[in-house]
Protein backbone atom coordinates (compact mmCIF):
# COMPACT_ATOMS: atom_id res chain seq x y z
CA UNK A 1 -0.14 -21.60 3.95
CA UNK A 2 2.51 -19.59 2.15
CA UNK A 3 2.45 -16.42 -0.54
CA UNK A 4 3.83 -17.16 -3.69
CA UNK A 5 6.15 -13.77 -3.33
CA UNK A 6 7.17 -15.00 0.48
CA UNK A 7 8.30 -17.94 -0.98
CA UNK A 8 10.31 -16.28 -3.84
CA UNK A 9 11.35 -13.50 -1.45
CA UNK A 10 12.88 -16.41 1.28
CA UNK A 11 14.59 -18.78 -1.36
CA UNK A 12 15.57 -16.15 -4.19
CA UNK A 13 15.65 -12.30 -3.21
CA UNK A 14 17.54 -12.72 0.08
CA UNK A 15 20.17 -14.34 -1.41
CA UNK A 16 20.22 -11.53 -3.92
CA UNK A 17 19.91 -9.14 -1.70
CA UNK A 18 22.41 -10.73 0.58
CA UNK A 19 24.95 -10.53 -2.35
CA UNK A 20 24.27 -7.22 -3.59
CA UNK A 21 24.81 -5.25 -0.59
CA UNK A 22 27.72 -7.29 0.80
CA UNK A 23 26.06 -8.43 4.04
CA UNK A 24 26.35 -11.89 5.81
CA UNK A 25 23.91 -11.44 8.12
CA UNK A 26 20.25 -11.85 6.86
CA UNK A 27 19.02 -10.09 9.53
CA UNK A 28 20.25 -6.87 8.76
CA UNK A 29 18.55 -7.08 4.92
CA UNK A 30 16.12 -4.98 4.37
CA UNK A 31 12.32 -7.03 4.72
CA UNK A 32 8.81 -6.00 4.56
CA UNK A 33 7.03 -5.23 8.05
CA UNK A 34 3.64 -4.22 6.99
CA UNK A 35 1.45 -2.90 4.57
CA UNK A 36 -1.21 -0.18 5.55
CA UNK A 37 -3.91 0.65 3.54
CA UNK A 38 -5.86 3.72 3.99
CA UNK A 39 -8.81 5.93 2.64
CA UNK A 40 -9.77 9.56 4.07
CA UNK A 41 -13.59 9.99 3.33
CA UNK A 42 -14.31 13.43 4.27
CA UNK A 43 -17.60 13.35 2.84
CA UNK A 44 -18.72 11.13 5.53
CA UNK A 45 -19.03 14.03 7.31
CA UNK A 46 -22.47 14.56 4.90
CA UNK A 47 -23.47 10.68 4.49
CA UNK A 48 -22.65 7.88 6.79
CA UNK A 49 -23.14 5.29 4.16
CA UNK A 50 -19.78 7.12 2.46
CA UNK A 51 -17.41 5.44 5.29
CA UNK A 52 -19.45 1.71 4.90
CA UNK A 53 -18.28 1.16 1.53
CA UNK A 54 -14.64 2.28 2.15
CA UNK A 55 -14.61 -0.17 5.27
CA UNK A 56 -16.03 -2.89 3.04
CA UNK A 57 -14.11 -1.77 0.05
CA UNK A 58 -11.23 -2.33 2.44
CA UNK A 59 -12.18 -5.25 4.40
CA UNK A 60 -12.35 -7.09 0.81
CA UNK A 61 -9.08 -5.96 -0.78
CA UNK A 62 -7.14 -7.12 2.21
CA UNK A 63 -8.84 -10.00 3.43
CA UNK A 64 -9.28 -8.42 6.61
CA UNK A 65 -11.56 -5.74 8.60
CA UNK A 66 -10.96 -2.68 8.30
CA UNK A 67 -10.89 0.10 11.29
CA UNK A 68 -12.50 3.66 11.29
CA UNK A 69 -10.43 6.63 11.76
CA UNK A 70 -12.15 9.27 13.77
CA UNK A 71 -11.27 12.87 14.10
CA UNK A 72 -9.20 13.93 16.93
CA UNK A 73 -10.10 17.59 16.73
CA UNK A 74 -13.27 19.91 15.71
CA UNK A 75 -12.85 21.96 13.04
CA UNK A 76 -15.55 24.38 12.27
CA UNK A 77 -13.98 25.32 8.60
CA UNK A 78 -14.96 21.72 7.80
CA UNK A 79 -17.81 20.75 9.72
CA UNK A 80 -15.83 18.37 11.75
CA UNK A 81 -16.34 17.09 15.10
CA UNK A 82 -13.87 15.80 17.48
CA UNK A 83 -14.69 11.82 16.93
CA UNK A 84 -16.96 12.29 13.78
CA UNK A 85 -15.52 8.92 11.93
CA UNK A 86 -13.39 10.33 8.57
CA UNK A 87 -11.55 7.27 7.13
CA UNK A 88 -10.69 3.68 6.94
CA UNK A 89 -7.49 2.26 7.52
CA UNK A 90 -6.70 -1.65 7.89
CA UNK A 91 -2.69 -3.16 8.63
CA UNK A 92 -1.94 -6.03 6.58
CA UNK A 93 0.98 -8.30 7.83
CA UNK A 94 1.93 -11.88 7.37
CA UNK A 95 1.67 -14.14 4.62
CA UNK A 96 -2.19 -11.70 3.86
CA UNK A 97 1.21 -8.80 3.23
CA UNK A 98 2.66 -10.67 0.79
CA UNK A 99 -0.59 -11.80 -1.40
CA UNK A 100 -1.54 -8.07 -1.36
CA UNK A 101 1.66 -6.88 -2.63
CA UNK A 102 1.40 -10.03 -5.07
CA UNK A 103 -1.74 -8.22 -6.30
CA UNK A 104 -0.95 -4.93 -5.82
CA UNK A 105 1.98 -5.38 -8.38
CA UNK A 106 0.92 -8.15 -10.76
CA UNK A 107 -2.35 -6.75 -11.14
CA UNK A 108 -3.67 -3.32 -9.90
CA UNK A 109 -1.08 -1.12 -10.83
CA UNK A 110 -0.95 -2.02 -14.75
CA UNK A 111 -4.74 -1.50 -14.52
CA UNK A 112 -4.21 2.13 -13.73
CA UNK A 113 -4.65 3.99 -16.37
CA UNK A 114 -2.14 6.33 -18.44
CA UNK A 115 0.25 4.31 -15.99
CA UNK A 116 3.91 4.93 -15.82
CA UNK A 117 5.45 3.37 -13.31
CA UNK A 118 5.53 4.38 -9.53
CA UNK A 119 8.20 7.48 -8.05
CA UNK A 120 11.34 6.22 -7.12
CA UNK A 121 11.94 8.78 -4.49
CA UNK A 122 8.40 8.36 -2.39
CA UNK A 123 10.55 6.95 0.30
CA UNK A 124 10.66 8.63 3.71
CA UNK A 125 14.21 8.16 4.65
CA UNK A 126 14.03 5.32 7.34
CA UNK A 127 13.06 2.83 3.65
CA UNK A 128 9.37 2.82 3.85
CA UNK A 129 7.35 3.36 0.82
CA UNK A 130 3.79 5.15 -0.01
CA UNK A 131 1.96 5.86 -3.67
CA UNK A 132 -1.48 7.07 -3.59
CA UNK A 133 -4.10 4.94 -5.97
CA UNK A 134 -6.98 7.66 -7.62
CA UNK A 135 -9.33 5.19 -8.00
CA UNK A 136 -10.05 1.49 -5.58
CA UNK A 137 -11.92 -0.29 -8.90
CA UNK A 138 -8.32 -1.60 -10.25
CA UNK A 139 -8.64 -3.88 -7.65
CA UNK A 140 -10.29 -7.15 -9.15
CA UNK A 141 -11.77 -8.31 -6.39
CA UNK A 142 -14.18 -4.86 -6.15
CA UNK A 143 -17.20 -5.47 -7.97
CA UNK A 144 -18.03 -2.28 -10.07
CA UNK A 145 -21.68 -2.59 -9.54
CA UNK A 146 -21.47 -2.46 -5.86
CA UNK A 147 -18.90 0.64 -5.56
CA UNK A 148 -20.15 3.59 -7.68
CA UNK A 149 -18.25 6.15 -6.09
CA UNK A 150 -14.31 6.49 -6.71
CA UNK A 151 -12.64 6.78 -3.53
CA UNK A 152 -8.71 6.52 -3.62
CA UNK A 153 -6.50 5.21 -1.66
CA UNK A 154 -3.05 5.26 0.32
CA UNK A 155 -0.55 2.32 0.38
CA UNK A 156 2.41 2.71 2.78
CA UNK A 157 4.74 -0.38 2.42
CA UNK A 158 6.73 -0.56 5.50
CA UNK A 159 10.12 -1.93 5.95
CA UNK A 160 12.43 -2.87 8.47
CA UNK A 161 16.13 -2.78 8.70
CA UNK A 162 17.40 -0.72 5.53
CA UNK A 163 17.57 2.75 3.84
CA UNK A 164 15.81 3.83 1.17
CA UNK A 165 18.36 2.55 -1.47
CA UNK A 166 18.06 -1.11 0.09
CA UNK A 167 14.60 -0.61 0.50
CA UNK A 168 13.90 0.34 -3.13
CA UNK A 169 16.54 -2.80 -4.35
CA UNK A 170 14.23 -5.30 -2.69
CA UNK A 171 11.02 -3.82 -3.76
CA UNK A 172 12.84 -3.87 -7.37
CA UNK A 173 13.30 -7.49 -7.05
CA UNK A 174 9.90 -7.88 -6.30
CA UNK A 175 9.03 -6.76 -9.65
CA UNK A 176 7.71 -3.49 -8.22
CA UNK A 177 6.85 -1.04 -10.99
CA UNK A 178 9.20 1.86 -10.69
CA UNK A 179 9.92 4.57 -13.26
CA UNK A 180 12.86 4.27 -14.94
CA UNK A 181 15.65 6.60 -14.21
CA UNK A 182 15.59 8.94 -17.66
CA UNK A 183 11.64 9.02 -17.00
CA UNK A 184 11.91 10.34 -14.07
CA UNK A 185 14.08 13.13 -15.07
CA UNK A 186 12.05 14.62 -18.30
């Protein structure tokens, strides 16, 4: 069982890649290591049921289950507890990696609304990337019905074996949605 975008990424964008940045070895091209998606819920802290529809929420916009992130610390400002579960977090890797980012860009991000593409500078310096979704419902797969409450979302793309500017030329062949240059400017 192979992703579509594995498939394209192996035959098409390594070669590109390959070409563009003047390397012969294909192990020093930049490639996707993981994908981690995560969701603070700090109003579990009020209502358990808060961090069981993130973990579902999760567990079916990955494919996978999702883990709960407890607090390591107490803090009294918040009404935290050292262990009090406060998120949701699942790692996506594999051929699951490249059907989410096969989603993520062919179909969740141009349901976002007033969307304009994604920063091109929300890389970290070592070529990983992270955007922050508002909203999980532009997922298809989430039935509206069963999630009433908006709860965003972090997605940290994680690469291997590039900077940011190799990083950001393979997610560009991807077809990932970045904001164009003058954009990004005004």
């Amino acid at each position: 069982m192979s992703a579509r975008l594995q498939e394209r990424f192996e035959k098409e964008i390594l070669p590109q890649l390959a070409e563009k940045l003047g390397r012969k070895n294909v192990l020093s091209l930049p490639r996707l290591d993981k994908i981690v998606v995560s969701m603070g819920v700090g109003s579990a802290i009020a209502d358990k049921k808060h961090i069981e529809e993130a973990v579902a929420a999760l567990t079916e916009i990955s494919g996978q289950k999702a883990v709960i992130c407890r607090a390591r610390k107490s803090v009294a400002g918040f009404k935290l507890r050292e262990g009090m579960p406060i998120g949701a977090k699942v790692t996506i890797r594999g051929v699951r990696m490249y059907e989410f980012l096969d989603r993520l860009i062919s179909m969740a991000l141009p349901r976002v609304r007033d969307f304009r593409g994604c920063k091109r500078n929300a890389f970290d310096g070592n070529g990983n990337y992270s955007l922050g979704l508002t909203e999980q419902l532009v997922f298809p797969e989430l039935n509206p019905d069963k999630f009433l409450r908006p709860q965003g979302m972090n997605i940290a793309i994680c690469c291997r074996g590039g900077s940011d500017d190799d990083s950001r030329q393979m997610l560009e062949m991807f077809g990932f949605p970045f904001q164009r240059e003058e954009e990004q400017a005004a």
